[in-house]
C-alpha atoms as a PDB file:
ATOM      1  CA  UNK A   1     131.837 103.645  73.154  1.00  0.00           C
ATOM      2  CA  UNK A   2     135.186 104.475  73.219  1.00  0.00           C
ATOM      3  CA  UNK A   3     135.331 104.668  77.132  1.00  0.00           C
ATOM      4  CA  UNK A   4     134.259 100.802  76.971  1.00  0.00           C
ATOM      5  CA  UNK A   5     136.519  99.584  74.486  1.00  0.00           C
ATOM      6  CA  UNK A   6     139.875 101.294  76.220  1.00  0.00           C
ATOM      7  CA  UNK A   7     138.661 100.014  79.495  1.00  0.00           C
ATOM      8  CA  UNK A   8     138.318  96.659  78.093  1.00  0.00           C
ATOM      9  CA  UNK A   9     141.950  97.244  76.647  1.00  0.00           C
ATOM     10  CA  UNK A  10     143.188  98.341  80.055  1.00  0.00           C
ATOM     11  CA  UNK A  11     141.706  95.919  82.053  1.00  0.00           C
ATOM     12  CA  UNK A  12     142.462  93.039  80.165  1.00  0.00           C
ATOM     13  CA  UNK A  13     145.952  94.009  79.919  1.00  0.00           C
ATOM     14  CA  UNK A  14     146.461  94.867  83.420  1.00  0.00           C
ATOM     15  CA  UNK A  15     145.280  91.063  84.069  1.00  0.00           C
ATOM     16  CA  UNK A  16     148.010  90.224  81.437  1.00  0.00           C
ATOM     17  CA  UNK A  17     150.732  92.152  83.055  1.00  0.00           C
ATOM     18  CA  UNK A  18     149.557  91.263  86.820  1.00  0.00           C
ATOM     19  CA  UNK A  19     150.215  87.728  85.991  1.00  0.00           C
ATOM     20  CA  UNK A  20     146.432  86.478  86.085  1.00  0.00           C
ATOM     21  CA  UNK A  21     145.724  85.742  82.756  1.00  0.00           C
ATOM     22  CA  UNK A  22     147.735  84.868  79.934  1.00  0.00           C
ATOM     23  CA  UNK A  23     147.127  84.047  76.059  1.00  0.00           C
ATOM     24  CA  UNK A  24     149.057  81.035  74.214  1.00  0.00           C
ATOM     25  CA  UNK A  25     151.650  82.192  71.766  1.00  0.00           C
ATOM     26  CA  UNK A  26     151.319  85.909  72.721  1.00  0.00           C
ATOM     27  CA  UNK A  27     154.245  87.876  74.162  1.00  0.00           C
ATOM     28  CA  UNK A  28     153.331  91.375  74.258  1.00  0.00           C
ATOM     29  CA  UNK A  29     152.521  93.513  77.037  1.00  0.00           C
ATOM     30  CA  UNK A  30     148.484  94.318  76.147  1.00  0.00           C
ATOM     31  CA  UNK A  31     145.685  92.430  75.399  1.00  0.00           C
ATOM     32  CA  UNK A  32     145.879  90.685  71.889  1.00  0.00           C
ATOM     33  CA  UNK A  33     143.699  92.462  69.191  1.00  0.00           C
ATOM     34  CA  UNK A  34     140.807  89.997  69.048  1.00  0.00           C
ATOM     35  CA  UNK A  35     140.007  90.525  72.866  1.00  0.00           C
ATOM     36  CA  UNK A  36     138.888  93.962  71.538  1.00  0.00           C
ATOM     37  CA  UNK A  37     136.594  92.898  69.174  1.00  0.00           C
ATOM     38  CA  UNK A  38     134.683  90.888  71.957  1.00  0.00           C
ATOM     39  CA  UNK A  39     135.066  94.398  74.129  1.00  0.00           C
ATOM     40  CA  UNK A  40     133.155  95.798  70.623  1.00  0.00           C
ATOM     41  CA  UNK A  41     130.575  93.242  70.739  1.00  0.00           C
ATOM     42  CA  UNK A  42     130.183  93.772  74.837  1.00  0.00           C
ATOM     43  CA  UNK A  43     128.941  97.525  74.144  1.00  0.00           C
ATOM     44  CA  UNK A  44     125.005  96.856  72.935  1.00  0.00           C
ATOM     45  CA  UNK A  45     124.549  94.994  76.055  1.00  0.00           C
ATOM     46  CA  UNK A  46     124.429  98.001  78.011  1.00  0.00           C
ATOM     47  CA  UNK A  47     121.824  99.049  76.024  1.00  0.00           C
ATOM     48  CA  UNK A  48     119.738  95.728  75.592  1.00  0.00           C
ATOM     49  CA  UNK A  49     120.440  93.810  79.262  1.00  0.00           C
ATOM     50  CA  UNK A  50     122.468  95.851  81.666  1.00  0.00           C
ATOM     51  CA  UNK A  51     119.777  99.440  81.955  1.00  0.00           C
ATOM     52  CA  UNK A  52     118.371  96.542  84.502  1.00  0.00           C
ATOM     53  CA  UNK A  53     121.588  97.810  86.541  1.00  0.00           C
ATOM     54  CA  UNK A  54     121.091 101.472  86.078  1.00  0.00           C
ATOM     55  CA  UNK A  55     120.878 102.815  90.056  1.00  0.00           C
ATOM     56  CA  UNK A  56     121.636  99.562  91.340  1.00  0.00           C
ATOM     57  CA  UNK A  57     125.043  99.535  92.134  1.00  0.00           C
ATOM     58  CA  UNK A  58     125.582  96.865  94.732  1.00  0.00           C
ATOM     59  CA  UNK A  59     123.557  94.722  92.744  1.00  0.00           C
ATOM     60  CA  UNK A  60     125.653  95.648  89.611  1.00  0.00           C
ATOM     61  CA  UNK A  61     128.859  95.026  91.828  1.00  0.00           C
ATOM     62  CA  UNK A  62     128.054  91.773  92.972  1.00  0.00           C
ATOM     63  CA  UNK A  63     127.084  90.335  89.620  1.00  0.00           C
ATOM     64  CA  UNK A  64     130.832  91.584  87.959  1.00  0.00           C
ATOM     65  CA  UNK A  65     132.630  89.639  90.958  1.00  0.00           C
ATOM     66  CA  UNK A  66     130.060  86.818  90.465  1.00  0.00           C
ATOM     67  CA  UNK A  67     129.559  86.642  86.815  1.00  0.00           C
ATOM     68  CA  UNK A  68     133.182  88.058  85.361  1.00  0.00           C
ATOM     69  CA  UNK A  69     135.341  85.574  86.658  1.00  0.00           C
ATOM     70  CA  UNK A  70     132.948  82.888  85.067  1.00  0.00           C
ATOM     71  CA  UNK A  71     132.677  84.545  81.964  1.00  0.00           C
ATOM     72  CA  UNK A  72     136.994  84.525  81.949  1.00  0.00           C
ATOM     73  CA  UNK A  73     137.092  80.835  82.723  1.00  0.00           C
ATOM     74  CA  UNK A  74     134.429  79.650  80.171  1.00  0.00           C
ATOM     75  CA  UNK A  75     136.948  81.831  77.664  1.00  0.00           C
ATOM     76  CA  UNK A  76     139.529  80.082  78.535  1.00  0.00           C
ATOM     77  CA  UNK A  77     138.380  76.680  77.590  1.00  0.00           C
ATOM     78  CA  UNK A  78     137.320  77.968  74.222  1.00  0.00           C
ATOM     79  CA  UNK A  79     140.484  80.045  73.264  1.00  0.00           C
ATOM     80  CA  UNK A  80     144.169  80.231  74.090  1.00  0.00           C
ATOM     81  CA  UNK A  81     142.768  82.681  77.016  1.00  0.00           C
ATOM     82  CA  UNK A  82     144.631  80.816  79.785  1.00  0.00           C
ATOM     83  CA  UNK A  83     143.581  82.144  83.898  1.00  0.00           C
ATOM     84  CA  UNK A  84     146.854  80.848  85.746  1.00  0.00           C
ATOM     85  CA  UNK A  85     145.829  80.421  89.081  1.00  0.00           C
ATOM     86  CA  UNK A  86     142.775  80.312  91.171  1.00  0.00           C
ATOM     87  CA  UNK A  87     143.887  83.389  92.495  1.00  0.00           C
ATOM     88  CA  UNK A  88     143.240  85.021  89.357  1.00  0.00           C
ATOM     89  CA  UNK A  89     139.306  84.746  89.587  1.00  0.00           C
ATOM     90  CA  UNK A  90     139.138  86.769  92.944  1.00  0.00           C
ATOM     91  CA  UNK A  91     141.390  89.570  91.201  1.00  0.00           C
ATOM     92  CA  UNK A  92     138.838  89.333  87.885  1.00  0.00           C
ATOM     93  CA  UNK A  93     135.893  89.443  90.311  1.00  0.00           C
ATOM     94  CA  UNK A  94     137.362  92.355  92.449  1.00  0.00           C
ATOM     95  CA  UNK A  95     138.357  94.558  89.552  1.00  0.00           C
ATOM     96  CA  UNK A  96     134.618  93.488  87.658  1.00  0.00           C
ATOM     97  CA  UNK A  97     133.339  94.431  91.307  1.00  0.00           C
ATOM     98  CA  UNK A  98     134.711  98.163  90.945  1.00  0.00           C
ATOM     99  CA  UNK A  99     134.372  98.616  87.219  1.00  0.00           C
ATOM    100  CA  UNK A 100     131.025  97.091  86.029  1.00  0.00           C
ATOM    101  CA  UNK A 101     128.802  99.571  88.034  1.00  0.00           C
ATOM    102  CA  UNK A 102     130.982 102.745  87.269  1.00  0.00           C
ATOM    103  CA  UNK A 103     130.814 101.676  83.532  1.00  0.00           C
ATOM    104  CA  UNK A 104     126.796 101.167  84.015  1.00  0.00           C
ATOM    105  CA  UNK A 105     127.055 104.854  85.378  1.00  0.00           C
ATOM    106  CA  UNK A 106     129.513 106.202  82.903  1.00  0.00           C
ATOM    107  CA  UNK A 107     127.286 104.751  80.091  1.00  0.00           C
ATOM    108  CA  UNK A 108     123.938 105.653  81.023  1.00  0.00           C
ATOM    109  CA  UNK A 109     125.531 109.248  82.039  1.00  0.00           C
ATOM    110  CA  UNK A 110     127.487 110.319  79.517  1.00  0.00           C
ATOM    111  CA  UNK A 111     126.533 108.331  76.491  1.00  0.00           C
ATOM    112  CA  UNK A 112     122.921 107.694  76.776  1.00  0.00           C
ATOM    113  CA  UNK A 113     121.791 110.362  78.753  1.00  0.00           C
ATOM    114  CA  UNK A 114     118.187 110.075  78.123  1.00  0.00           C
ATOM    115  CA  UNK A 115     117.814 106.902  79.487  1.00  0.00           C
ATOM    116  CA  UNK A 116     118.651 107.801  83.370  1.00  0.00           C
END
């Protein structure tokens, strides 16, 4: 659990520091504290919709650059998430490409062993 919530912190922030996203009003150099709490309530859905992905990696890959940088954008026309360019979708997709199946692994590996 803690795995998913610092990746959540790092990725989010890297997108923060890269220039790709940015958050009204908010100056500092990681992701603002309520981005975490969404990272908190991401965690059961490995349990409850994403086992579907467990030994499917390309599958797994093509749905995070598919289905991350849509998940970003709808965000950012609730909140004061803002993506700055298009450019900033491909990067969300590319680094969703790489981390959603190793977090799949990671998960089903070392957290919930008995499920693999």
């Amino acid at each position: 659990t803690f795995f998913l919530i610092l990746s959540g912190l790092l990725i989010d922030s890297a997108l923060l520091n890269l220039n790709f996203i940015s958050f009204t009003n908010y100056e500092k150099s990681y992701s603002p504290i309520y981005m975490w709490s969404i990272w908190i309530i991401f965690i059961p859905y490995y349990q409850i919709a994403f086992n579907k992905f467990k030994d499917k990696n390309l599958v797994a890959a093509i749905c995070g650059f598919l289905f991350a940088p849509f998940s970003y954008y709808s965000g950012s026309k609730l909140g004061n998430l803002e993506i700055l360019d298009t450019t900033s979708l491909f990067a969300i997709g590319a680094l969703w490409t790489i981390f959603f199946p190793i977090s799949i692994y990671l998960y089903f590996k070392l957290i919930n062993p008995k499920e693999l």
